[in-house]
C-alpha atoms as a PDB file:
ATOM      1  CA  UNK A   1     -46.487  16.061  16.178  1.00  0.00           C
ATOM      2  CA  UNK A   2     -44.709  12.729  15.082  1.00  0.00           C
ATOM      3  CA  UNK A   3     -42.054  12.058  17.401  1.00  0.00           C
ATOM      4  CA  UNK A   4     -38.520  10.565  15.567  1.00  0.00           C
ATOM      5  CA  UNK A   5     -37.382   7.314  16.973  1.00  0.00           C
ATOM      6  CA  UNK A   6     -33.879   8.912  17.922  1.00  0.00           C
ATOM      7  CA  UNK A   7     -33.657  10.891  20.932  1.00  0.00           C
ATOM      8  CA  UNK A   8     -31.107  14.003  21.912  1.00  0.00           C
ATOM      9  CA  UNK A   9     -27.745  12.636  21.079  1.00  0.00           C
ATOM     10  CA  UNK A  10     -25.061  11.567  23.198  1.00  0.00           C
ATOM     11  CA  UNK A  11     -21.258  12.542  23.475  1.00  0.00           C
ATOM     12  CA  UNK A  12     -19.365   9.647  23.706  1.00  0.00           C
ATOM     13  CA  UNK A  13     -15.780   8.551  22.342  1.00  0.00           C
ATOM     14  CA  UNK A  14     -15.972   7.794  19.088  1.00  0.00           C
ATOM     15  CA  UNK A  15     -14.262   4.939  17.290  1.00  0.00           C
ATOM     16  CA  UNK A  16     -12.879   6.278  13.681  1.00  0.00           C
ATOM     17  CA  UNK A  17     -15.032   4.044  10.872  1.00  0.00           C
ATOM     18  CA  UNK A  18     -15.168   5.144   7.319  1.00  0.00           C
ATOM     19  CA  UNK A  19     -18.237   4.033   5.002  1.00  0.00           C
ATOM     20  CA  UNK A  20     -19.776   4.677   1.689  1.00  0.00           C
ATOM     21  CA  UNK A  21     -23.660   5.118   1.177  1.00  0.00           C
ATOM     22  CA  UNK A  22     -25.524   5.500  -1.653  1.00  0.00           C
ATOM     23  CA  UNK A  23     -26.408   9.482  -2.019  1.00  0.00           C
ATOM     24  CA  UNK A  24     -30.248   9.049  -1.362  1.00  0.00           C
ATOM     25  CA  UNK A  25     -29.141   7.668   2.116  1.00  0.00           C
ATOM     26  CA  UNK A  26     -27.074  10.075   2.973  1.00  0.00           C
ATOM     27  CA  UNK A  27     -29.432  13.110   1.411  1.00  0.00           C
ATOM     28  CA  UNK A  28     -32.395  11.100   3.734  1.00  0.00           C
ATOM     29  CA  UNK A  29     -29.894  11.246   6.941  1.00  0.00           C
ATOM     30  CA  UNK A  30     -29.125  14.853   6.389  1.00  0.00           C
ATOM     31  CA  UNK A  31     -32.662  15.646   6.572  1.00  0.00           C
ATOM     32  CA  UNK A  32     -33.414  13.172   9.829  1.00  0.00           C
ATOM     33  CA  UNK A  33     -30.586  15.264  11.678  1.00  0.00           C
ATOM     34  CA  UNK A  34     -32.099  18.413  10.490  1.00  0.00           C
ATOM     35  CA  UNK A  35     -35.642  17.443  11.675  1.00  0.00           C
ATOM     36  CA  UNK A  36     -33.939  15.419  14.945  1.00  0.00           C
ATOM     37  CA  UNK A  37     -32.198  18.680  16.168  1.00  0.00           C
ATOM     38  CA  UNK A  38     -35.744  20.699  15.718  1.00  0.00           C
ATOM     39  CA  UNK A  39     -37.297  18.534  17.809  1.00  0.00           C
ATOM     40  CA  UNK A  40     -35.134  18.537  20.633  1.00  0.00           C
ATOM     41  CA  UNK A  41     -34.005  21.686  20.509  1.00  0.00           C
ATOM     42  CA  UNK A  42     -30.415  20.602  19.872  1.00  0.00           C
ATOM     43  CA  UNK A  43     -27.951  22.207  17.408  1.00  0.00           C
ATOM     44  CA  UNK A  44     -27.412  20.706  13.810  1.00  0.00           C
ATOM     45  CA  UNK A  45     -26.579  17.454  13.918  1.00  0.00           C
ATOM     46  CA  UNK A  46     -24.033  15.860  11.550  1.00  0.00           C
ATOM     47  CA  UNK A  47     -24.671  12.301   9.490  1.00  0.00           C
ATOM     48  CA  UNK A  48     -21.609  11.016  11.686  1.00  0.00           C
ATOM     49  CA  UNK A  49     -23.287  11.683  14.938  1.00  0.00           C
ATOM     50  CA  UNK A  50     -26.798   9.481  14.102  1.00  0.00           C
ATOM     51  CA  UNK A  51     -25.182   6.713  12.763  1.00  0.00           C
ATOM     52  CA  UNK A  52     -24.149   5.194  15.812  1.00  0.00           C
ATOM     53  CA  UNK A  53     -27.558   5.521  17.687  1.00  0.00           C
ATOM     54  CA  UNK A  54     -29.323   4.408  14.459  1.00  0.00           C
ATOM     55  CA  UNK A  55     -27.401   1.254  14.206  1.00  0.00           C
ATOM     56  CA  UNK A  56     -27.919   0.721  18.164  1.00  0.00           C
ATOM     57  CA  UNK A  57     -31.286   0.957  18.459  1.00  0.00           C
ATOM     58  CA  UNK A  58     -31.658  -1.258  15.116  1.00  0.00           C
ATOM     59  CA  UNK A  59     -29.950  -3.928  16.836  1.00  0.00           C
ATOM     60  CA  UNK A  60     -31.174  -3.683  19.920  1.00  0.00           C
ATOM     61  CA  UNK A  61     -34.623  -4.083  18.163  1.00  0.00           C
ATOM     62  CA  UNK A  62     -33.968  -6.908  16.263  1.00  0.00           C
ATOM     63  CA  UNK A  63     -34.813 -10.161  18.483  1.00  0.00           C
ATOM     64  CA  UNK A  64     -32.819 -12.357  16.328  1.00  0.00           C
ATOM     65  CA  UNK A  65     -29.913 -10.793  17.068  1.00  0.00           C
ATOM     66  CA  UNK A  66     -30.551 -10.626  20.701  1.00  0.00           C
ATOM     67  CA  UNK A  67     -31.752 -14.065  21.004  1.00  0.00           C
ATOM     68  CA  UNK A  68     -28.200 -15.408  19.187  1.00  0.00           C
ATOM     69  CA  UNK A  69     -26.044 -12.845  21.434  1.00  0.00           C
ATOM     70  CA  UNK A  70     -27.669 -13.970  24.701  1.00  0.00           C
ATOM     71  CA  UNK A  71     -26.419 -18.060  23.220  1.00  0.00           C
ATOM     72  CA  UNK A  72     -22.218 -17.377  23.029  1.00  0.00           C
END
């Protein structure tokens, strides 16, 4: 089985943020939080609750990003 990058997601206080995105992005995150809370077993998970850990993990992947941080 293909694991998702994501892993069981966290409680944590949340920050209010409101966004747009397009409607395929948001039809495409509805679907990864369906297939997220099959695999682990957790309980629907809403588009709110993955963007936080999405973004996250995106930039604490991107070595550019890291590299310029690590310089203030």
């Amino acid at each position: 089985m293909t694991k998702l990058r994501l892993g069981p997601i966290e409680n944590d206080k949340p920050v209010r943020l409101t966004i747009e995105l397009p409607a395929a992005v948001h039809r495409d995150l509805v679907e990864y939080g369906r297939l997220l809370a099959r695999e682990s077993g957790q309980a629907e998970i809403a588009v709110a609750k993955l963007i936080s850990p999405m973004l996250a993990r995106f930039m604490g992947a991107d070595r550019g990003f890291r590299k310029l941080r690590g310089e203030r």
